[in-house]
C-alpha atoms as a PDB file:
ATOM      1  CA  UNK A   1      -4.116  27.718  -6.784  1.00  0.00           C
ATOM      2  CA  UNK A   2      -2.964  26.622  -9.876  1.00  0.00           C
ATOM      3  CA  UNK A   3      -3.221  23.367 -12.474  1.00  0.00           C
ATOM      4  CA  UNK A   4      -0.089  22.528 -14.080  1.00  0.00           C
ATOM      5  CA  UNK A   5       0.183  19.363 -16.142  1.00  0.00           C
ATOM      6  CA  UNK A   6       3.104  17.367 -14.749  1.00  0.00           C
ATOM      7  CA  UNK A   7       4.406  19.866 -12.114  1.00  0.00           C
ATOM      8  CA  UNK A   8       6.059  17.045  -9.578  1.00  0.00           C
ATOM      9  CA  UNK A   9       8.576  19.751  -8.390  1.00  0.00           C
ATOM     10  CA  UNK A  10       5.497  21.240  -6.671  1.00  0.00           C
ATOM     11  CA  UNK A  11       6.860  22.530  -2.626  1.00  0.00           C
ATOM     12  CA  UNK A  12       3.387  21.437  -1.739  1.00  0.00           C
ATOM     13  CA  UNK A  13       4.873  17.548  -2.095  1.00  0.00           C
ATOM     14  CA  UNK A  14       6.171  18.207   1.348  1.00  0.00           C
ATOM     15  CA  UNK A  15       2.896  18.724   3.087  1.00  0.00           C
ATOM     16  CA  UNK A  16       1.628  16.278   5.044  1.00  0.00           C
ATOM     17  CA  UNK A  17      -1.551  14.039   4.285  1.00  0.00           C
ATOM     18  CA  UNK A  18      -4.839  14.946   5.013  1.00  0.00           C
ATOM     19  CA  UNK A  19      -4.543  11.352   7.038  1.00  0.00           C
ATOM     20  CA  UNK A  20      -3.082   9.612   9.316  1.00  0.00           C
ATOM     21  CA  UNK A  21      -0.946   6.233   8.670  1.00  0.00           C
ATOM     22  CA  UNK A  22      -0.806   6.420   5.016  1.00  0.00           C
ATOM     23  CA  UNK A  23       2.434   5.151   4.571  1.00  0.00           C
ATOM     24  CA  UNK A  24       3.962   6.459   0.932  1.00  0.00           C
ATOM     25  CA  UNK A  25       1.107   6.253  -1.136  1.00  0.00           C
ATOM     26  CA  UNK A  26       0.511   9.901  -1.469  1.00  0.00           C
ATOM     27  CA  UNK A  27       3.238  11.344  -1.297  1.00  0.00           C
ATOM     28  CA  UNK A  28       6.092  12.379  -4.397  1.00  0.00           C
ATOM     29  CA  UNK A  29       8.429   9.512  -4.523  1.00  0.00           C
ATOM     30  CA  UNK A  30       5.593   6.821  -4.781  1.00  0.00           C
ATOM     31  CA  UNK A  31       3.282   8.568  -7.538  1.00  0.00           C
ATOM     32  CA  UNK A  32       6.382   9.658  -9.574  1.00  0.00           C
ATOM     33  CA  UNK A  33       7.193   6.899  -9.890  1.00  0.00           C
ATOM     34  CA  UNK A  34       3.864   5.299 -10.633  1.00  0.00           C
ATOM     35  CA  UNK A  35       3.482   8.147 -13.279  1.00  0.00           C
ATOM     36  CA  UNK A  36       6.714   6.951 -15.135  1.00  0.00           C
ATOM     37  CA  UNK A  37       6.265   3.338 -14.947  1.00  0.00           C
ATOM     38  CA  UNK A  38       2.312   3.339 -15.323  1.00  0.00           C
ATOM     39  CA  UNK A  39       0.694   6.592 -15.731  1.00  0.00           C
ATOM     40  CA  UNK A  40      -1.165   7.680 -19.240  1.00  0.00           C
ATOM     41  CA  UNK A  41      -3.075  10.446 -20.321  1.00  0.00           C
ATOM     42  CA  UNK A  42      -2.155  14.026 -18.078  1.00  0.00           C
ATOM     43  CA  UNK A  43      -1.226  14.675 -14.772  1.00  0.00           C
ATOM     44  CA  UNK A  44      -2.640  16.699 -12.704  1.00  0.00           C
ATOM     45  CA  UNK A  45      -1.367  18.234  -9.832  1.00  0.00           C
ATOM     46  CA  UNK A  46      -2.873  20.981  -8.336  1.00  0.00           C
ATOM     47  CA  UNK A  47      -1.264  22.573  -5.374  1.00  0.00           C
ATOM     48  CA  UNK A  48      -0.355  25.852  -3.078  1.00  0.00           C
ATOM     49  CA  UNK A  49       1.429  26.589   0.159  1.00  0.00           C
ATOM     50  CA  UNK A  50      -1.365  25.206   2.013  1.00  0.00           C
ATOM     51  CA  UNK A  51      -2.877  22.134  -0.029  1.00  0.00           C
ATOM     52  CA  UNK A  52      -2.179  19.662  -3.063  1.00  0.00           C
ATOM     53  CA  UNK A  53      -3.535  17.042  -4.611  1.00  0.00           C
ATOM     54  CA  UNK A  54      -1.784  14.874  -7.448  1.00  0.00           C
ATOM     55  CA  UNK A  55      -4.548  13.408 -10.452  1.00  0.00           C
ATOM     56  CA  UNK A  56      -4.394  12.136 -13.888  1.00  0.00           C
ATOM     57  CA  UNK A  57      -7.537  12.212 -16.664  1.00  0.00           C
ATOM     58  CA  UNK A  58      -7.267   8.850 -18.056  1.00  0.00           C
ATOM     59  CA  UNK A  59      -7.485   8.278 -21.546  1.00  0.00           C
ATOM     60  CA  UNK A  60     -11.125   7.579 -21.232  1.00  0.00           C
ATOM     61  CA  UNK A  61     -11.374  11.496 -19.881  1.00  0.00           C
ATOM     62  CA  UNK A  62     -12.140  10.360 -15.993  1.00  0.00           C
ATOM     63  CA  UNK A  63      -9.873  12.163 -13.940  1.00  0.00           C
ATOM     64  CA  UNK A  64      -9.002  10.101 -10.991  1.00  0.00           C
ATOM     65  CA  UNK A  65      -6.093  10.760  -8.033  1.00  0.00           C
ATOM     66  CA  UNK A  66      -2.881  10.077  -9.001  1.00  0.00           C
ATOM     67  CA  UNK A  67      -1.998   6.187  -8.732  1.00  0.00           C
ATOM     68  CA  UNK A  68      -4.299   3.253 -10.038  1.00  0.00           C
ATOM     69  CA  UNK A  69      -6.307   1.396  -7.047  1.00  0.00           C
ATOM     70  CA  UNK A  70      -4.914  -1.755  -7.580  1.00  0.00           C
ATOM     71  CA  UNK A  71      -0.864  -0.375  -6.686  1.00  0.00           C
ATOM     72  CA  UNK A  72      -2.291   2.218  -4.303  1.00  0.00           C
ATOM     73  CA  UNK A  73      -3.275   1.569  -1.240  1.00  0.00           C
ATOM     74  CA  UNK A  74      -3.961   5.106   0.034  1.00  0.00           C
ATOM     75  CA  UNK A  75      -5.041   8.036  -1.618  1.00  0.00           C
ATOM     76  CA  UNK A  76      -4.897  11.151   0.803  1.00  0.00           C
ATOM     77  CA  UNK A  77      -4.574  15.000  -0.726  1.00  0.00           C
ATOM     78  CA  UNK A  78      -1.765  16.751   1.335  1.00  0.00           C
ATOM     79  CA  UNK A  79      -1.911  19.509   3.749  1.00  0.00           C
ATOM     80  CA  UNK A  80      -4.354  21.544   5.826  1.00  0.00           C
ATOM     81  CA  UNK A  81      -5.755  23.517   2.699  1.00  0.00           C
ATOM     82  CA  UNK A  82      -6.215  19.375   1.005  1.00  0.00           C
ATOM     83  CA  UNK A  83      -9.410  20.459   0.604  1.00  0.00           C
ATOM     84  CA  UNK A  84      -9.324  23.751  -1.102  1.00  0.00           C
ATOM     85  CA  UNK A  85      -6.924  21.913  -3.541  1.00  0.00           C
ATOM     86  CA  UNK A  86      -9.679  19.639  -4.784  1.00  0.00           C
ATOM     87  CA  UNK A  87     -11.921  22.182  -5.106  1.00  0.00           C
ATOM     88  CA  UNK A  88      -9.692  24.129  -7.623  1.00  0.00           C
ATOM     89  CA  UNK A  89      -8.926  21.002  -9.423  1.00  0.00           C
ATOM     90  CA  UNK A  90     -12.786  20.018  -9.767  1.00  0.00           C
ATOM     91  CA  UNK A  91     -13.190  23.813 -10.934  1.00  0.00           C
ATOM     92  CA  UNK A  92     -10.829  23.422 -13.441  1.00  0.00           C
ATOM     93  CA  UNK A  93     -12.985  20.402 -15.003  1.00  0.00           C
ATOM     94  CA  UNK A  94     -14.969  20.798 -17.784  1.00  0.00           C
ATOM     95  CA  UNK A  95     -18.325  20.738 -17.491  1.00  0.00           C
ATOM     96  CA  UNK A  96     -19.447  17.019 -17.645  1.00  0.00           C
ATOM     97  CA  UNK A  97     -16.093  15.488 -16.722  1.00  0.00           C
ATOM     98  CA  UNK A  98     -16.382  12.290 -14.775  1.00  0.00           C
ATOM     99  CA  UNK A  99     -14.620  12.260 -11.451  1.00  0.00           C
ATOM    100  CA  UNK A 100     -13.872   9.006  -8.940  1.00  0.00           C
ATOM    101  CA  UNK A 101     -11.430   9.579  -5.665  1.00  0.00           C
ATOM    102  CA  UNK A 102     -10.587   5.886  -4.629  1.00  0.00           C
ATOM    103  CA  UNK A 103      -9.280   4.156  -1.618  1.00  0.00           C
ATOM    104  CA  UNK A 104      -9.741   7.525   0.926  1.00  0.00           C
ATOM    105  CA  UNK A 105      -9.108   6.699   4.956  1.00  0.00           C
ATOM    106  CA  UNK A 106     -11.798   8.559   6.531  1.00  0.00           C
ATOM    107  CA  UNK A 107     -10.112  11.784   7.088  1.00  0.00           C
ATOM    108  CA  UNK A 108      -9.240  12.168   3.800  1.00  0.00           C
ATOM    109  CA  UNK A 109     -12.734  11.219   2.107  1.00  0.00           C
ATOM    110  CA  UNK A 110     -13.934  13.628   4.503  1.00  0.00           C
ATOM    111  CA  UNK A 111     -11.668  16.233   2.986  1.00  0.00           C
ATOM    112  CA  UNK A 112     -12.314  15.463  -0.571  1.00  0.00           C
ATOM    113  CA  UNK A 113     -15.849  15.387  -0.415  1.00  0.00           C
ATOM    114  CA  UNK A 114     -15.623  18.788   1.297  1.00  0.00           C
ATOM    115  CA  UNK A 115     -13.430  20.180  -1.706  1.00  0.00           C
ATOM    116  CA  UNK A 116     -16.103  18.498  -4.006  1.00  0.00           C
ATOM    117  CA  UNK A 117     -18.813  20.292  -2.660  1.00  0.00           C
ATOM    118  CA  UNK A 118     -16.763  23.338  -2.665  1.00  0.00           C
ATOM    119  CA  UNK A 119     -16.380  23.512  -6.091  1.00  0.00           C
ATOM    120  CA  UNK A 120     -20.528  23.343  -6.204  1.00  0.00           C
ATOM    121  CA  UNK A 121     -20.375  19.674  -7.932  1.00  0.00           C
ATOM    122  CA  UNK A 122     -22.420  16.425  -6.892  1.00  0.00           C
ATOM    123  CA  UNK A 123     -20.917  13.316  -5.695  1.00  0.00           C
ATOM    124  CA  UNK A 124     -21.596  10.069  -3.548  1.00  0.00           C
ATOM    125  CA  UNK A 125     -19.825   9.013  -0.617  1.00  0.00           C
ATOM    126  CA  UNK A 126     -19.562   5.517  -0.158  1.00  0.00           C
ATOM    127  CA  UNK A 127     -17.488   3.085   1.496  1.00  0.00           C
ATOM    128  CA  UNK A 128     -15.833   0.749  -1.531  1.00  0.00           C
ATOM    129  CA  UNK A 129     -12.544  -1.332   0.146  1.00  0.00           C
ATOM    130  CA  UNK A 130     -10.717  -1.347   3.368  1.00  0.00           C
ATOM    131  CA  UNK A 131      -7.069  -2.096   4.587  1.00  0.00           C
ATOM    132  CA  UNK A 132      -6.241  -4.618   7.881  1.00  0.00           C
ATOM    133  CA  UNK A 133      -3.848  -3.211  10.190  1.00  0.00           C
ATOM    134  CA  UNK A 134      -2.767  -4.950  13.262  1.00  0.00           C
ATOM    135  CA  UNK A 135      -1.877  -2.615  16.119  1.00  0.00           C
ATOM    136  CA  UNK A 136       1.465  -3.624  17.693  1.00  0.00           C
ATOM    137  CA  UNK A 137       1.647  -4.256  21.498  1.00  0.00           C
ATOM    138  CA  UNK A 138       5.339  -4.273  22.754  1.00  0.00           C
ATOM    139  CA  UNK A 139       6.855  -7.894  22.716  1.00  0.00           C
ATOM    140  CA  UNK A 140       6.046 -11.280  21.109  1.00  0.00           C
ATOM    141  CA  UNK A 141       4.525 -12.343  24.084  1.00  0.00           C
ATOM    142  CA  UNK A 142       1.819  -9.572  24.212  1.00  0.00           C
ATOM    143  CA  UNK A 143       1.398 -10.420  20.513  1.00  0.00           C
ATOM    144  CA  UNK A 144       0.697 -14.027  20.827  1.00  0.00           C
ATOM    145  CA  UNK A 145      -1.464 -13.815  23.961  1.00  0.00           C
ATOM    146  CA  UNK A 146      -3.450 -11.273  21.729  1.00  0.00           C
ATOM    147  CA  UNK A 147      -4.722 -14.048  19.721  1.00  0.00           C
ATOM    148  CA  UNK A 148      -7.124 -16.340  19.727  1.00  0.00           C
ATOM    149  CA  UNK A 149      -6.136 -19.474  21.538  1.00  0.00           C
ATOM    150  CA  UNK A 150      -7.058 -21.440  18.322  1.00  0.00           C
ATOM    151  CA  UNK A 151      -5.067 -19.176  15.989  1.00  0.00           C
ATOM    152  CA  UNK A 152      -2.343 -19.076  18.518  1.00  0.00           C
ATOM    153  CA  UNK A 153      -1.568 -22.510  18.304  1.00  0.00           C
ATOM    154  CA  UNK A 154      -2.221 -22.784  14.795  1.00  0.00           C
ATOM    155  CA  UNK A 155       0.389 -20.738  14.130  1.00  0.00           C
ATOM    156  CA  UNK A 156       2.692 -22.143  16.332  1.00  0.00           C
ATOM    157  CA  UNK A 157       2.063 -25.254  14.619  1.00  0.00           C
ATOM    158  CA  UNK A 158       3.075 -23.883  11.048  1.00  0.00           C
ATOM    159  CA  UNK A 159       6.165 -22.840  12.545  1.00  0.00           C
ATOM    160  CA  UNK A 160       7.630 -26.095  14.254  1.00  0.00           C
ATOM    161  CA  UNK A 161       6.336 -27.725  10.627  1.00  0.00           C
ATOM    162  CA  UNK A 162       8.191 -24.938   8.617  1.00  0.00           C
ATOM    163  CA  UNK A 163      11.353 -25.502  10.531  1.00  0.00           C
ATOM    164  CA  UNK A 164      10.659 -29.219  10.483  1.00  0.00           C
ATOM    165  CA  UNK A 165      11.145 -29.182   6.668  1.00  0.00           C
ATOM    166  CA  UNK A 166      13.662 -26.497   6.184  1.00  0.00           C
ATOM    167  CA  UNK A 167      14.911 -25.366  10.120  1.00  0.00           C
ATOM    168  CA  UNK A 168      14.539 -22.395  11.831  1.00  0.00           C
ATOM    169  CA  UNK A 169      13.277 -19.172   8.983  1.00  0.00           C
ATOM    170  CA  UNK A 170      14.808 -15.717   9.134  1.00  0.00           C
ATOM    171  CA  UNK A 171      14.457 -12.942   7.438  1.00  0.00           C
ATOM    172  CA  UNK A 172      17.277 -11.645   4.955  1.00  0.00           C
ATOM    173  CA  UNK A 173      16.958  -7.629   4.005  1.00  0.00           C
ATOM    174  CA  UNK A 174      17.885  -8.178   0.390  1.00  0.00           C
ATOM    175  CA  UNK A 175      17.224  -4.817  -1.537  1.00  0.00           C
ATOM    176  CA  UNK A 176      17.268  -4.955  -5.524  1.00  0.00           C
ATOM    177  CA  UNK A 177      19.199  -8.355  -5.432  1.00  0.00           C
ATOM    178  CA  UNK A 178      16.249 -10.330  -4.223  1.00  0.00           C
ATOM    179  CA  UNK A 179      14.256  -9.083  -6.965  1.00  0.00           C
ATOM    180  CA  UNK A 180      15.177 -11.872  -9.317  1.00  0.00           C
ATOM    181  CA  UNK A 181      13.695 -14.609  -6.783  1.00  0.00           C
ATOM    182  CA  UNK A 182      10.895 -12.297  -5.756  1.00  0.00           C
ATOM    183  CA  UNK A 183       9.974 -12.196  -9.377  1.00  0.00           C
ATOM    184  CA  UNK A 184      10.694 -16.298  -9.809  1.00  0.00           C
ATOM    185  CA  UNK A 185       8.075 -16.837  -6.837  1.00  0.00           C
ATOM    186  CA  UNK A 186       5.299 -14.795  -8.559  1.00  0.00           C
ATOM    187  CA  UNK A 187       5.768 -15.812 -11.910  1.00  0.00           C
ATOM    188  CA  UNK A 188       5.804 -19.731 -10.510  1.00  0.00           C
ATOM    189  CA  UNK A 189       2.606 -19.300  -8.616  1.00  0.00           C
ATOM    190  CA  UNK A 190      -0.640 -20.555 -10.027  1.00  0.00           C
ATOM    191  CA  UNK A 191      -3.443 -18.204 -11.482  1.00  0.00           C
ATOM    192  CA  UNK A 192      -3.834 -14.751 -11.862  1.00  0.00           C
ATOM    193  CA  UNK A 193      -0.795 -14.143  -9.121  1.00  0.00           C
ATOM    194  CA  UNK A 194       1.704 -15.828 -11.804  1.00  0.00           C
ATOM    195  CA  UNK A 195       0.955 -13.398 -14.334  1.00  0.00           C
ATOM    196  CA  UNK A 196       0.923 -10.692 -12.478  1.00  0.00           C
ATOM    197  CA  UNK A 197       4.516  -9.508 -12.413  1.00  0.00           C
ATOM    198  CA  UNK A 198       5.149  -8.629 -16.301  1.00  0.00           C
ATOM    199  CA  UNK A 199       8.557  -7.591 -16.989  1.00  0.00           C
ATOM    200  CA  UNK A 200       7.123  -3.810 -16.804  1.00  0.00           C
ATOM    201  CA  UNK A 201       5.889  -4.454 -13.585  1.00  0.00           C
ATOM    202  CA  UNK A 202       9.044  -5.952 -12.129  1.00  0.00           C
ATOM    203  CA  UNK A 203      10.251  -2.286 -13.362  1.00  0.00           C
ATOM    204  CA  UNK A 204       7.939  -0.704 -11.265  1.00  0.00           C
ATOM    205  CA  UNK A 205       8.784  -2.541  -8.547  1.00  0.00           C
ATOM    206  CA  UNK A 206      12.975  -1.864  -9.048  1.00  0.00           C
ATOM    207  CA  UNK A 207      11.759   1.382  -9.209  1.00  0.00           C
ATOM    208  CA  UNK A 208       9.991   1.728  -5.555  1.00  0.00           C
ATOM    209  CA  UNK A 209      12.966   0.218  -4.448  1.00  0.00           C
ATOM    210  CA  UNK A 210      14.576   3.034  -4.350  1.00  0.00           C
ATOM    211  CA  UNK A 211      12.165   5.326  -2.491  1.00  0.00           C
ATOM    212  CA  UNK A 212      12.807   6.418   0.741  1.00  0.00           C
ATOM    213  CA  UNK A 213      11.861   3.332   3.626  1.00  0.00           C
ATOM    214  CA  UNK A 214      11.286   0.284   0.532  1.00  0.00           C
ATOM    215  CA  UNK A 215      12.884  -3.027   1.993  1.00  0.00           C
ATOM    216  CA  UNK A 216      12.699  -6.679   0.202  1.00  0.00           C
ATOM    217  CA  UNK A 217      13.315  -8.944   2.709  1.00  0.00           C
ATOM    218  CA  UNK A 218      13.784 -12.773   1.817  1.00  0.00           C
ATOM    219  CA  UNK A 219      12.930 -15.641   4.246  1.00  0.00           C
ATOM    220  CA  UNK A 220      15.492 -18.084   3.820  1.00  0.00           C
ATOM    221  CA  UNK A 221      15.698 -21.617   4.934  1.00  0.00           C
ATOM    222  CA  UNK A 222      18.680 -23.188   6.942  1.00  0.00           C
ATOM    223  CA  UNK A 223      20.560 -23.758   4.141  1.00  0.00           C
ATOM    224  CA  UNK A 224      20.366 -20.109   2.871  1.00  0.00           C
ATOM    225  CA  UNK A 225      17.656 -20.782  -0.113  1.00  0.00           C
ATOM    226  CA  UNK A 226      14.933 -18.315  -0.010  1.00  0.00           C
ATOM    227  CA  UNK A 227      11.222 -19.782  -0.004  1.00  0.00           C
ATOM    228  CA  UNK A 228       9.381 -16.738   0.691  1.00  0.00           C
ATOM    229  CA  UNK A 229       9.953 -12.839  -0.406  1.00  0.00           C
ATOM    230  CA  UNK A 230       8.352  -9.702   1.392  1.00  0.00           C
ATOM    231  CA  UNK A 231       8.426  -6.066  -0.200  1.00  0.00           C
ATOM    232  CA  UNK A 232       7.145  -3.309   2.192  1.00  0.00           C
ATOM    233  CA  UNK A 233       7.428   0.168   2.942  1.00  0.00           C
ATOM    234  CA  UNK A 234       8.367   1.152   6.586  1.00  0.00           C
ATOM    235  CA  UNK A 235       8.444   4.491   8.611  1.00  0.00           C
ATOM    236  CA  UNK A 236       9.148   5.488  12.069  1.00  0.00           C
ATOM    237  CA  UNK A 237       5.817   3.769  13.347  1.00  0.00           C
ATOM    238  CA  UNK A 238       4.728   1.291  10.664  1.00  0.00           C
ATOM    239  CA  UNK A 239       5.217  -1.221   8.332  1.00  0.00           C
ATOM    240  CA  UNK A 240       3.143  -1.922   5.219  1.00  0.00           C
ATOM    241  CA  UNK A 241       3.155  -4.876   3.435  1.00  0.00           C
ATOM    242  CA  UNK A 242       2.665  -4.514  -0.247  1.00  0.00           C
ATOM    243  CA  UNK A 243       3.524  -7.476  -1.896  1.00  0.00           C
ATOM    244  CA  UNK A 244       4.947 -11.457  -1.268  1.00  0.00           C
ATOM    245  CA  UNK A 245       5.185 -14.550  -2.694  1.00  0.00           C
ATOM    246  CA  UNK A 246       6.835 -17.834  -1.592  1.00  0.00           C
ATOM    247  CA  UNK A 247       8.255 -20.659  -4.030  1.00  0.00           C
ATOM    248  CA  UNK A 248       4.833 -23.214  -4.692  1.00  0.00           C
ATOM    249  CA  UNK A 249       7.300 -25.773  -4.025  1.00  0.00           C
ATOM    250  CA  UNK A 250       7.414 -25.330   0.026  1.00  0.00           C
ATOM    251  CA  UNK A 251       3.655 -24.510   0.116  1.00  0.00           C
ATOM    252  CA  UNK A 252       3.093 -27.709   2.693  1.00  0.00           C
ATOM    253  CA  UNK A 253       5.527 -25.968   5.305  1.00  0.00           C
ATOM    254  CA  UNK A 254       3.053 -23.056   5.171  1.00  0.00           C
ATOM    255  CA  UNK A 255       5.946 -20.676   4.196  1.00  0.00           C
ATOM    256  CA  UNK A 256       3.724 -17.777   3.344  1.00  0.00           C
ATOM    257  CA  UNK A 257       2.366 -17.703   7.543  1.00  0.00           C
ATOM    258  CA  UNK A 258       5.923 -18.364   8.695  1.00  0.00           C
ATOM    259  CA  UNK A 259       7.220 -14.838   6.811  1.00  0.00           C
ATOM    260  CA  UNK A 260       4.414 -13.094   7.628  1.00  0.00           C
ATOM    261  CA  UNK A 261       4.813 -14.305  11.566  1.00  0.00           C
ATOM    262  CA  UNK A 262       8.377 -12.864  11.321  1.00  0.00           C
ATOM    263  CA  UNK A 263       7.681 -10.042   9.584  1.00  0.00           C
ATOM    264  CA  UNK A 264       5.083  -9.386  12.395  1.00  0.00           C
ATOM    265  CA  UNK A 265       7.858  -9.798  14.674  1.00  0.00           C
ATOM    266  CA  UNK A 266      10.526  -7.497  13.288  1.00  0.00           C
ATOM    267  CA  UNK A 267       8.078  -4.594  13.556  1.00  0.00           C
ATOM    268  CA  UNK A 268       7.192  -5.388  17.011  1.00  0.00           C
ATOM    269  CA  UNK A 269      11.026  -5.802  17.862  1.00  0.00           C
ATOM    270  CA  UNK A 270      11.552  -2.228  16.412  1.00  0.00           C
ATOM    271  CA  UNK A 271       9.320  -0.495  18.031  1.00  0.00           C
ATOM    272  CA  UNK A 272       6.774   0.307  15.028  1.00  0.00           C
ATOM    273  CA  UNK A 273       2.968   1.223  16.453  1.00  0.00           C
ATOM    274  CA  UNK A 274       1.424  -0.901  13.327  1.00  0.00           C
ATOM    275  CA  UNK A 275       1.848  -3.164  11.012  1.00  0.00           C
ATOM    276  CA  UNK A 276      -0.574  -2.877   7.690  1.00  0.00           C
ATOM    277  CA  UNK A 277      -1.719  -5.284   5.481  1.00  0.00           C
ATOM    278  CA  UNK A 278      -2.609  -3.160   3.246  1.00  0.00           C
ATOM    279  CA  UNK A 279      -5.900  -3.623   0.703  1.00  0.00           C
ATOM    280  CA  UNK A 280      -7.505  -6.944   0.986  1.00  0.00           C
ATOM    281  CA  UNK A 281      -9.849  -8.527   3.958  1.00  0.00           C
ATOM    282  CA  UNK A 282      -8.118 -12.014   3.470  1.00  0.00           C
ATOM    283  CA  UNK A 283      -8.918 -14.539   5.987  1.00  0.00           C
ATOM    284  CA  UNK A 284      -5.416 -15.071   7.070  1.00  0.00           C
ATOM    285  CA  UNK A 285      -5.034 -11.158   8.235  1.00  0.00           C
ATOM    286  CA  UNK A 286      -8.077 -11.738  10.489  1.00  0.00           C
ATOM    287  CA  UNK A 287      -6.748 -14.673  12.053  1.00  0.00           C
ATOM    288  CA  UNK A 288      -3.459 -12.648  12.940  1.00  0.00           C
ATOM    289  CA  UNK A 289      -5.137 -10.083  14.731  1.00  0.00           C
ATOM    290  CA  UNK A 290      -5.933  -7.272  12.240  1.00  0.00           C
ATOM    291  CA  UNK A 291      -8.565  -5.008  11.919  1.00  0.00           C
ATOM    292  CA  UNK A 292     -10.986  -3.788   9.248  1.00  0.00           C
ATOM    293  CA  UNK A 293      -9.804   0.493   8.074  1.00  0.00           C
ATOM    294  CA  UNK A 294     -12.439   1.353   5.724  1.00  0.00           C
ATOM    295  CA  UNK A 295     -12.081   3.495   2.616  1.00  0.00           C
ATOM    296  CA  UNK A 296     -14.169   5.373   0.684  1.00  0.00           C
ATOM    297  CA  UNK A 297     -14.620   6.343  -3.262  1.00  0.00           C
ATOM    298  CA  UNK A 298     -16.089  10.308  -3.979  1.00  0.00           C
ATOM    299  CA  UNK A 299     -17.335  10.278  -7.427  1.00  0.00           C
ATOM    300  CA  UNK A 300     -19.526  12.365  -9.736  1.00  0.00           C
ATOM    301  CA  UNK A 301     -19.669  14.247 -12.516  1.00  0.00           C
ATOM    302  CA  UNK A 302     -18.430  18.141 -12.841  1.00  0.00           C
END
């Protein structure tokens, strides 16, 4: 194996993750794009035939996987020799380095830690965040009856009340042209969320546009005017929700439930297995039927 600052024309980008359901948080189009838009310090990337797996040392000299927590839901190393691949990257440390794998599903924490121990360094283990999926059944109706009589009806409720006040939502796919109200929604909403989408970040975010599966749909009232904005990733079997907002404006018509509800329902009408949630053990995914996926954090010292 070999370390080569930078080398994101690596073959083993095509390799698959070490798990399952990852969406495209470890793979090349994602963390290139990441690097351009956010990365510091020096990549990384470590790879053969067989394994790779994409880091950065910070400027603080912790080397961590390519892709900061906070934007990156899953980390996963690629490929059957994933673990071999961390083990010549932790080799390649120098002696005292700090080292901290975030936001690993299962498989690949078990991977990692393997590849850790490989390269004869010591490390903890422990569980540090988790994602909610929902697992799709195959209609509406399946879906509904799935939920808690309580939380069925409460979402009904939101619904008639949504389309009450504005008639009957839908989603509009909307690409790069509903990034100027996607941005609007954040940057009205109170708190940390309004500050959160800095004009670099709405870069970012034009950037992941264009990889491979990246939709922003807008829900739009009768009348066409959009009140709540969805960007997600989607494959052949899931969608992942990475980021929304809705205009403050609307928030007594519960417009934030009503897109989630239909973006619930588009996956289920398409066929997908699961729809994610992504990081964050919010109430409201609970209450919609999702489930806890851990993940787990290796980190020592070399």
């Amino acid at each position: 194996m070999s370390a080569a600052p930078g080398s994101w024309g690596s073959p083993g980008f095509g390799l698959p993750p070490a798990a399952d359901l990852v969406g495209p948080f470890p793979q090349r189009p994602f963390l290139e794009a990441w690097w351009r838009h956010r990365g510091a310090g020096e990549a990384l990337i470590v790879g053969s035939p067989a394994g790779l797996v994409a880091a950065w040392r910070r400027p603080d000299g912790t080397v961590e996987l390519a892709g900061e927590g906070d934007l990156t839901d899953y980390h996963a190393p690629l490929g059957p020799g994933a673990g071999e691949a961390v083990a010549s990257l932790v080799t390649g440390l120098a002696p005292g380095t700090r080292f901290r794998f975030d936001s690993l599903p299962e498989e690949a924490a078990v991977a990692v830690a393997a590849g850790v121990a490989r390269a004869g360094a010591e490390a903890s283990l422990v569980e540090h965040a988790a994602t909610v999926i929902l697992d799709l059944p195959g209609s509406r109706e399946e879906y509904l009856a799935s939920l808690d009589g309580k939380e069925r009806h409460e979402l009904r409720r939101k619904r008639r009340r949504f389309e009450a006040a504005f008639g009957p939502g839908r989603l509009v796919p909307a690409g790069s042209d509903g990034l100027a109200a996607f941005a609007a929604m954040h940057r009205a909403a109170p708190g940390a969320k309004g500050l959160f989408l800095t004009g670099e970040m709405e870069d970012f975010f034009r950037a992941l546009l264009e990889i491979p599966g990246a939709r922003l749909d807008l829900l739009a009232a009768a009348d066409g005017v959009p009140l709540g904005a969805a960007f997600g990733f989607e494959d052949e079997r899931a969608y992942y929700l990475y980021n929304s907002a809705y205009d403050p404006g609307a928030a007594a018509a519960s417009p934030g439930v009503v897109l989630v509800d239909l973006l619930v329902q588009q996956a289920v009408e398409s066929g997908r297995d699961r729809f994610d949630f992504l990081k964050g053990e919010e109430a409201y995914k609970l209450r919609l039927g999702g489930r806890r996926r851990p993940l787990f954090v290796v980190e020592g010292v070399r």
